[in-house]
N, C-alpha and C. Protein backbone atom coordinates (compact mmCIF):
# COMPACT_ATOMS: atom_id res chain seq x y z
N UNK A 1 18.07 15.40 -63.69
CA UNK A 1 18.29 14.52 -62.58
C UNK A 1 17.90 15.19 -61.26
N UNK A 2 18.33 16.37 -60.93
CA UNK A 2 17.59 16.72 -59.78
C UNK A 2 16.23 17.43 -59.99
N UNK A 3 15.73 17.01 -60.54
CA UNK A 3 14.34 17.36 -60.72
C UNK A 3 13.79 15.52 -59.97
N UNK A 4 14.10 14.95 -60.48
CA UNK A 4 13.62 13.40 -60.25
C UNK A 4 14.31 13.16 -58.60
N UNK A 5 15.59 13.67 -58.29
CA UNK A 5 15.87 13.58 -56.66
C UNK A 5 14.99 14.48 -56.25
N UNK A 6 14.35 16.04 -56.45
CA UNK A 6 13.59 16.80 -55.64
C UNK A 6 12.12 16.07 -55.49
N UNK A 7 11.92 15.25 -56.49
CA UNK A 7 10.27 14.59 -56.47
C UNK A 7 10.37 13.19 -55.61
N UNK A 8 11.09 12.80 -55.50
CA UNK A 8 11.72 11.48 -54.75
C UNK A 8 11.74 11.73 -53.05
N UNK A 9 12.70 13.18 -52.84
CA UNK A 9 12.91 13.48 -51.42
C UNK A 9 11.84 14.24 -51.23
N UNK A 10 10.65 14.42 -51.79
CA UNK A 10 9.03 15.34 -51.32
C UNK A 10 8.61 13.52 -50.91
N UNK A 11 8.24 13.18 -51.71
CA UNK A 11 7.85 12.09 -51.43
C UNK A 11 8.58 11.39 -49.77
N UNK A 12 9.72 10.91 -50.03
CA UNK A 12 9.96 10.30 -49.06
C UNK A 12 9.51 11.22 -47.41
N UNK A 13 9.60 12.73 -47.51
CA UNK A 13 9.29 13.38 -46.44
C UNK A 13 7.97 12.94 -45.89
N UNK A 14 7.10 13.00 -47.27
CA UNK A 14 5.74 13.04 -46.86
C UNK A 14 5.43 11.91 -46.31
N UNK A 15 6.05 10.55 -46.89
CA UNK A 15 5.92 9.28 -46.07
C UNK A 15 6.85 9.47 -44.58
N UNK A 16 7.50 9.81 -44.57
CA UNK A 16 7.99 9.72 -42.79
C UNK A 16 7.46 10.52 -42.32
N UNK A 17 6.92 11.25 -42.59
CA UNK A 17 5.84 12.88 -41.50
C UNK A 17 4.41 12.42 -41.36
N UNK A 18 4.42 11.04 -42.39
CA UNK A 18 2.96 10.44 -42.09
C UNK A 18 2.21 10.21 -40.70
N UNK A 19 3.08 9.42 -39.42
CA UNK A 19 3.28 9.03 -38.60
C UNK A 19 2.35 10.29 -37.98
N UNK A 20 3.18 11.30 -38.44
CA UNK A 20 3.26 12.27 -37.07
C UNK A 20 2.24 13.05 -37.66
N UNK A 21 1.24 13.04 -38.54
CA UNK A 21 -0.02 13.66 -38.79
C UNK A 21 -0.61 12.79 -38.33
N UNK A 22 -0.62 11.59 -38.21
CA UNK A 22 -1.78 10.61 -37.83
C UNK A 22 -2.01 10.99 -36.51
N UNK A 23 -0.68 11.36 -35.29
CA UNK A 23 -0.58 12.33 -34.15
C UNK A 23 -1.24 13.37 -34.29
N UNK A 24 -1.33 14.39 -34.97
CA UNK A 24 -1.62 15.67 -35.09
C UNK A 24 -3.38 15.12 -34.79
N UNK A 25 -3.66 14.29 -36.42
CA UNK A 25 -5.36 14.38 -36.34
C UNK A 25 -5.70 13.48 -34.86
N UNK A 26 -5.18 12.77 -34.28
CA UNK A 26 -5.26 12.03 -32.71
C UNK A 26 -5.50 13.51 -32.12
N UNK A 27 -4.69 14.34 -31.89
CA UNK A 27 -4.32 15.44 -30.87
C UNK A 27 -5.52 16.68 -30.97
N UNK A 28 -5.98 16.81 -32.52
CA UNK A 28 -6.93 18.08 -32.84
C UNK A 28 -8.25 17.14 -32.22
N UNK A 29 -8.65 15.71 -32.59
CA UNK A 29 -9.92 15.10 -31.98
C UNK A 29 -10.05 15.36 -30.65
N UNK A 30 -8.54 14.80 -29.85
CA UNK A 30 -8.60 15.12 -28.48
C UNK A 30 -9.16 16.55 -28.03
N UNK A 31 -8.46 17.35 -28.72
CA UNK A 31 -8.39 18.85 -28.19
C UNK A 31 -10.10 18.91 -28.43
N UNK A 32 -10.94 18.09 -29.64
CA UNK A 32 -11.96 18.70 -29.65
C UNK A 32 -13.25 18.15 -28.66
N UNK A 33 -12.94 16.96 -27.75
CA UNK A 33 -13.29 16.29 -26.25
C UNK A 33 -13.61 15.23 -26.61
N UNK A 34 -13.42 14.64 -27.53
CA UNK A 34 -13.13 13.14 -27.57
C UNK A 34 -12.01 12.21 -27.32
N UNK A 35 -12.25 12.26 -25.85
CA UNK A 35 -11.11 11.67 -25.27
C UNK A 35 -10.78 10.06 -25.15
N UNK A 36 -11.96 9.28 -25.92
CA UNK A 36 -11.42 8.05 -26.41
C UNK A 36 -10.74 8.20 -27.60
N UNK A 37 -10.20 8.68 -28.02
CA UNK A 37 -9.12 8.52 -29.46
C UNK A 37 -8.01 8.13 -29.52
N UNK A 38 -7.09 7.32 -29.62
CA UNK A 38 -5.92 7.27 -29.35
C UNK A 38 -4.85 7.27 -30.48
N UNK A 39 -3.68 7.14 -29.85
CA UNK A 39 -2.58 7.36 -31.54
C UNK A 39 -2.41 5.88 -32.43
N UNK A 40 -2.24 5.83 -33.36
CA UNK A 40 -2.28 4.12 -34.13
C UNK A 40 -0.84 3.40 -33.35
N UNK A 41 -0.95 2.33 -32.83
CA UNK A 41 0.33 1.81 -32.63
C UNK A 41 1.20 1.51 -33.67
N UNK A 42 2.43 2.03 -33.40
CA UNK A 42 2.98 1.61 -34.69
C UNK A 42 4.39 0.01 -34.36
N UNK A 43 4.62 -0.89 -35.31
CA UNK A 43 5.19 -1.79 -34.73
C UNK A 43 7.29 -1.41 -34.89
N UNK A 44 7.42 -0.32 -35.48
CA UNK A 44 8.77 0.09 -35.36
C UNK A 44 9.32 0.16 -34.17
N UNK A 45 10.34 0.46 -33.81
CA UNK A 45 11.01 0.88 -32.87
C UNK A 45 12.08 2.13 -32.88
N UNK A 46 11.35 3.39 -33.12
CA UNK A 46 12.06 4.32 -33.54
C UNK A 46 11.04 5.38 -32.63
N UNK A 47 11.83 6.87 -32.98
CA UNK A 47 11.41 8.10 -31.92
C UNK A 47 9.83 7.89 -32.11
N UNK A 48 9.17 7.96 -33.37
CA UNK A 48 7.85 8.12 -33.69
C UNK A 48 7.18 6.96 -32.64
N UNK A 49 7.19 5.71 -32.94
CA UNK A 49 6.66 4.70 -31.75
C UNK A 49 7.05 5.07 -30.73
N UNK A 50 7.50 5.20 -30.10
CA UNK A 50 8.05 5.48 -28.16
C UNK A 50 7.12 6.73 -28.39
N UNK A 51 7.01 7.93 -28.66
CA UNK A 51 6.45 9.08 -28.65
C UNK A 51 4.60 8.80 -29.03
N UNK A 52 4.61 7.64 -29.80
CA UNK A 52 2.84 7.19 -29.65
C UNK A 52 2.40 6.39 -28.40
N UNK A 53 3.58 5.55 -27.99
CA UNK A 53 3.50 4.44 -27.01
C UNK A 53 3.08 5.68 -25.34
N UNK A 54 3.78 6.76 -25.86
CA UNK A 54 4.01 7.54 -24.16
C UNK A 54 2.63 8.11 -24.62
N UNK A 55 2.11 8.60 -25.86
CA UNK A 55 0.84 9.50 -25.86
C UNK A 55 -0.49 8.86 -25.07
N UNK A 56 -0.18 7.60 -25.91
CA UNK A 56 -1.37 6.85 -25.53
C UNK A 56 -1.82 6.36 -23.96
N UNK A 57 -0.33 6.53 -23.44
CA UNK A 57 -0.49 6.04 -21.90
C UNK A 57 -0.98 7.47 -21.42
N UNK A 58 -0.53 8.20 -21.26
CA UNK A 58 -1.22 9.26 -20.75
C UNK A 58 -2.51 9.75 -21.39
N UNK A 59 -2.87 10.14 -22.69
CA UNK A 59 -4.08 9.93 -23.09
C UNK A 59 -4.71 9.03 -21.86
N UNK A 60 -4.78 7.93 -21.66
CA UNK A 60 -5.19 6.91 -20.95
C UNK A 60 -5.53 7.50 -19.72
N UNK A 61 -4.49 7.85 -18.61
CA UNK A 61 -4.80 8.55 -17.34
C UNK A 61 -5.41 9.59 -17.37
N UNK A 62 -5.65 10.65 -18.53
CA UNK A 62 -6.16 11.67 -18.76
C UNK A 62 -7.55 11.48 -18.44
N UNK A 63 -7.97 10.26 -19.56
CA UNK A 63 -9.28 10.11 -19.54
C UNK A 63 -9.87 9.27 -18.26
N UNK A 64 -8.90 8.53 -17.77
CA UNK A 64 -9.24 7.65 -16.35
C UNK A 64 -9.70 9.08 -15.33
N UNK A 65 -8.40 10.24 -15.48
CA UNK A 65 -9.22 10.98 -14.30
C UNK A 65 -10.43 11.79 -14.31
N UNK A 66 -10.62 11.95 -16.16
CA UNK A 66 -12.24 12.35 -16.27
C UNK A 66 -13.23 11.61 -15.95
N UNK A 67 -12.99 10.44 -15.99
CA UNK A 67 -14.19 9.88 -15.84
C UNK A 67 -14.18 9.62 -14.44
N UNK A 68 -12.98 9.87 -13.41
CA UNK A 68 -13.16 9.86 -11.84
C UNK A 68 -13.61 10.82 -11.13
N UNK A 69 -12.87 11.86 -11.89
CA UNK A 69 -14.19 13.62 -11.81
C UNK A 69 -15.72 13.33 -12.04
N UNK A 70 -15.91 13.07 -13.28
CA UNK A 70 -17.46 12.96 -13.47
C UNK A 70 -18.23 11.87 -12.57
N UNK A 71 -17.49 10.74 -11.95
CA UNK A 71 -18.50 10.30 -11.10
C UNK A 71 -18.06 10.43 -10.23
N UNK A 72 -17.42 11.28 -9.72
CA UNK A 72 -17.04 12.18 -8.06
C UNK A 72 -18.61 13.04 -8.02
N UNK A 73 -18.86 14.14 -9.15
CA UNK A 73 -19.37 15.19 -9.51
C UNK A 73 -20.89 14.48 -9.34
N UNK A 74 -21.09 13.27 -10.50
CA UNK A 74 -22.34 12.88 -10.21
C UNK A 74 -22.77 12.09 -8.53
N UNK A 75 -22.06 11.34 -7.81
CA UNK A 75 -22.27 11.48 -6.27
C UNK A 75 -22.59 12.72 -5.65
N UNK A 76 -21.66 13.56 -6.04
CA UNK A 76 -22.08 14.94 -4.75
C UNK A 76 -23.31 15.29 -5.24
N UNK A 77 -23.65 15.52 -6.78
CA UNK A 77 -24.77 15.86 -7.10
C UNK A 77 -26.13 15.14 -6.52
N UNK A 78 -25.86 13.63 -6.32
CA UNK A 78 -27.01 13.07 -5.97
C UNK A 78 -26.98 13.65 -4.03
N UNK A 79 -26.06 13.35 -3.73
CA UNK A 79 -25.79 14.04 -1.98
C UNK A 79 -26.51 14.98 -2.00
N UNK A 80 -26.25 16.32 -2.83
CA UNK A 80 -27.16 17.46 -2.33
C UNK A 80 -28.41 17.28 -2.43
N UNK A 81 -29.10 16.79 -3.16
CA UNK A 81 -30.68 16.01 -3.71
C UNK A 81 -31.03 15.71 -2.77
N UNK A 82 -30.42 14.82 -1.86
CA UNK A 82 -30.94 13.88 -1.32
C UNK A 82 -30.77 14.94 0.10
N UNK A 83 -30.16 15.64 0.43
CA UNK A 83 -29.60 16.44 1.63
C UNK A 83 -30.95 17.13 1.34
N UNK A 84 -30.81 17.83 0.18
CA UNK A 84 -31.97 18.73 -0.17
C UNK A 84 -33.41 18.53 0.24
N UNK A 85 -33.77 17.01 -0.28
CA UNK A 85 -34.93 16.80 -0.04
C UNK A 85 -35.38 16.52 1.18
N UNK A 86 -34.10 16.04 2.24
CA UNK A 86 -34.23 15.48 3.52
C UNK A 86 -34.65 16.84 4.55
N UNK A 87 -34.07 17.76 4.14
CA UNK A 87 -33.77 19.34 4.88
C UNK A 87 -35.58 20.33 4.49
N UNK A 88 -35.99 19.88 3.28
CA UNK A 88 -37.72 20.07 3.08
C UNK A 88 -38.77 18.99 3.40
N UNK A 89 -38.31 18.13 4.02
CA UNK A 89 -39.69 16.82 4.35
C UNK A 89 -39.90 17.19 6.00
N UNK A 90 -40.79 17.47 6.88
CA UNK A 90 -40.69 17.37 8.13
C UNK A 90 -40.52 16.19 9.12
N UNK A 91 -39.88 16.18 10.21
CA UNK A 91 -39.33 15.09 10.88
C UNK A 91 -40.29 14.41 10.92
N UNK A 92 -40.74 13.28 11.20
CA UNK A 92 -41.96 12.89 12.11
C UNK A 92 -41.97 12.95 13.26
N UNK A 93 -42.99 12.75 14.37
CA UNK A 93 -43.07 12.97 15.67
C UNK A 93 -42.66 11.41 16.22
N UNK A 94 -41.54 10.86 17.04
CA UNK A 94 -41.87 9.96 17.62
C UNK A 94 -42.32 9.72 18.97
N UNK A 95 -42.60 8.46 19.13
CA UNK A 95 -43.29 8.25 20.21
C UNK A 95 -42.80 8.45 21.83
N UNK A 96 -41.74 8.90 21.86
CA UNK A 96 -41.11 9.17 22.98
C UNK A 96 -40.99 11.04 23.62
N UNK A 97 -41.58 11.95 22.16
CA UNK A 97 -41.63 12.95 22.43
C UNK A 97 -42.96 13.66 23.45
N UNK A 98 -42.68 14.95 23.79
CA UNK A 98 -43.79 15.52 24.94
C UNK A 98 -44.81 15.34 24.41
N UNK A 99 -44.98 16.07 23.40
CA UNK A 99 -46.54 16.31 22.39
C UNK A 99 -46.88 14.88 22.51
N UNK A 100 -46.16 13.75 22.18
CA UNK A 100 -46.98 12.80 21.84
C UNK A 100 -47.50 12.06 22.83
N UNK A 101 -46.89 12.40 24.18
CA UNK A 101 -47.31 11.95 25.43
C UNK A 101 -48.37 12.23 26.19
N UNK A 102 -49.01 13.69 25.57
CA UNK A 102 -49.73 14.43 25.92
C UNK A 102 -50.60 13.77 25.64
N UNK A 103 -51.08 13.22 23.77
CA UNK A 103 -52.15 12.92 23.32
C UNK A 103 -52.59 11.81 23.90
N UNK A 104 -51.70 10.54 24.35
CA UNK A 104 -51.64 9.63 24.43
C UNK A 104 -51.10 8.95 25.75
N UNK A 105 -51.84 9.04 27.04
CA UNK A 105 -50.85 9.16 28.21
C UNK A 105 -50.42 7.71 28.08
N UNK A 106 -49.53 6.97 29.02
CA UNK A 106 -48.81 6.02 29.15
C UNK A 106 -49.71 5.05 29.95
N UNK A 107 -49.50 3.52 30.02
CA UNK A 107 -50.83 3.00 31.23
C UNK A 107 -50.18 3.08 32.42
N UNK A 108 -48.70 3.50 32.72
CA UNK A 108 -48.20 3.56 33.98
C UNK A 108 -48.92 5.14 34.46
N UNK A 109 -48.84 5.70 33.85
CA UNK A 109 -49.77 7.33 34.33
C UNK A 109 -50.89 6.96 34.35
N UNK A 110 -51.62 6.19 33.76
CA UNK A 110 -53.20 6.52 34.00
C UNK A 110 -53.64 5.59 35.31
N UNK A 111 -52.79 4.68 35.58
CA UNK A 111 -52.93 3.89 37.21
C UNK A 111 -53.05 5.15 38.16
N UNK A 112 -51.53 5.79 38.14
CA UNK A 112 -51.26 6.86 39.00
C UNK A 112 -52.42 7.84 39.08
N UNK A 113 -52.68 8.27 37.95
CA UNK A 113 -53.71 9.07 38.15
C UNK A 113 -54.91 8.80 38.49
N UNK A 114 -55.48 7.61 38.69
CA UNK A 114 -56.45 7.08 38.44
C UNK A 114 -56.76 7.29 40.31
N UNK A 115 -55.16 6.21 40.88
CA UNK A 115 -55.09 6.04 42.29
C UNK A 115 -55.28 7.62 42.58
N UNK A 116 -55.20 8.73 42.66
CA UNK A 116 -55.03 9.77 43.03
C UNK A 116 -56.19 10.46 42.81
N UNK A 117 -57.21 10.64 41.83
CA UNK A 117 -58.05 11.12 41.51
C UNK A 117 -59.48 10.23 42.30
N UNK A 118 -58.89 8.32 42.43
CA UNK A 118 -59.85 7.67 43.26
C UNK A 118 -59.94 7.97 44.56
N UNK A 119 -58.57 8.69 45.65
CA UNK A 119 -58.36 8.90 46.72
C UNK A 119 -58.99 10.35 47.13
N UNK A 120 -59.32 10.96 46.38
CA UNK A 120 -59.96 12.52 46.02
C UNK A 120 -61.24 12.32 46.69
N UNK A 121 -61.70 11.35 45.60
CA UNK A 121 -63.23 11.30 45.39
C UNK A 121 -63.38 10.76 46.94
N UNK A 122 -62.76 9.81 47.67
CA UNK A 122 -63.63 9.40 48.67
C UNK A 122 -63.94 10.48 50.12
N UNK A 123 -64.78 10.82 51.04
CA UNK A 123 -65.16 11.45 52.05
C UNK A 123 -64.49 11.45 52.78
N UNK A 124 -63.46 12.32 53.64
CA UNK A 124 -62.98 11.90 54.90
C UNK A 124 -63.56 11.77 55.76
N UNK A 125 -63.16 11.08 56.73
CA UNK A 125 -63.42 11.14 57.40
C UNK A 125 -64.12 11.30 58.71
């Protein structure tokens, strides 16, 4: 007879510790970065459910803040690119600068100069 209770109470262990391997293989996937995995819901209402119900919620935020890291990470990455490439292209010249005034005088200067260079030319007097 206790040979048939020792094979009875292996058994029954192994069915209630079930739960909590199905946790374990959830927890070793996680650990191995597959962070969509989650624990099986179970429909009891005992320690094992509340203890899957809390895994899974945090599981949850875990992975919400990886994936708010990684596209934090991929923005800055594109920022420096773009900083990068902006900091190696040269400005252009616009039209309001000296150099470009030089090449290109204004028609209010070339009156002026024009009157001044016409007042030159004539003989005094």
């Amino acid at each position: 007879m206790s040979i048939i209770s020792g094979v009875l109470g292996w058994f029954a262990t192994q069915r209630a510790l079930r739960p909590l391997r199905k946790i374990e293989d959830v927890a070793a996937a996680i650990a191995a970065g597959d962070l969509s995995r989650r624990v099986p819901v179970r429909t009891s209402h005992d320690e094992v459910a509340s203890l899957s119900d809390s895994l899974n919620v945090m599981l949850g935020r875990i992975e919400g803040s990886f994936s708010a890291q990684e596209a934090s990470e991929t923005r800055m990455r594109q920022f420096v690119a773009d900083a990068s490439h902006e900091l190696r292209t040269p400005w252009p010249r616009s039209a309001g600068t000296p150099s470009s005034t030089a090449r290109a005088p204004s028609p209010t200067r070339s009156r002026s100069t024009r009157r001044c260079s016409g007042s030159r030319a004539r003989p005094r007097g």
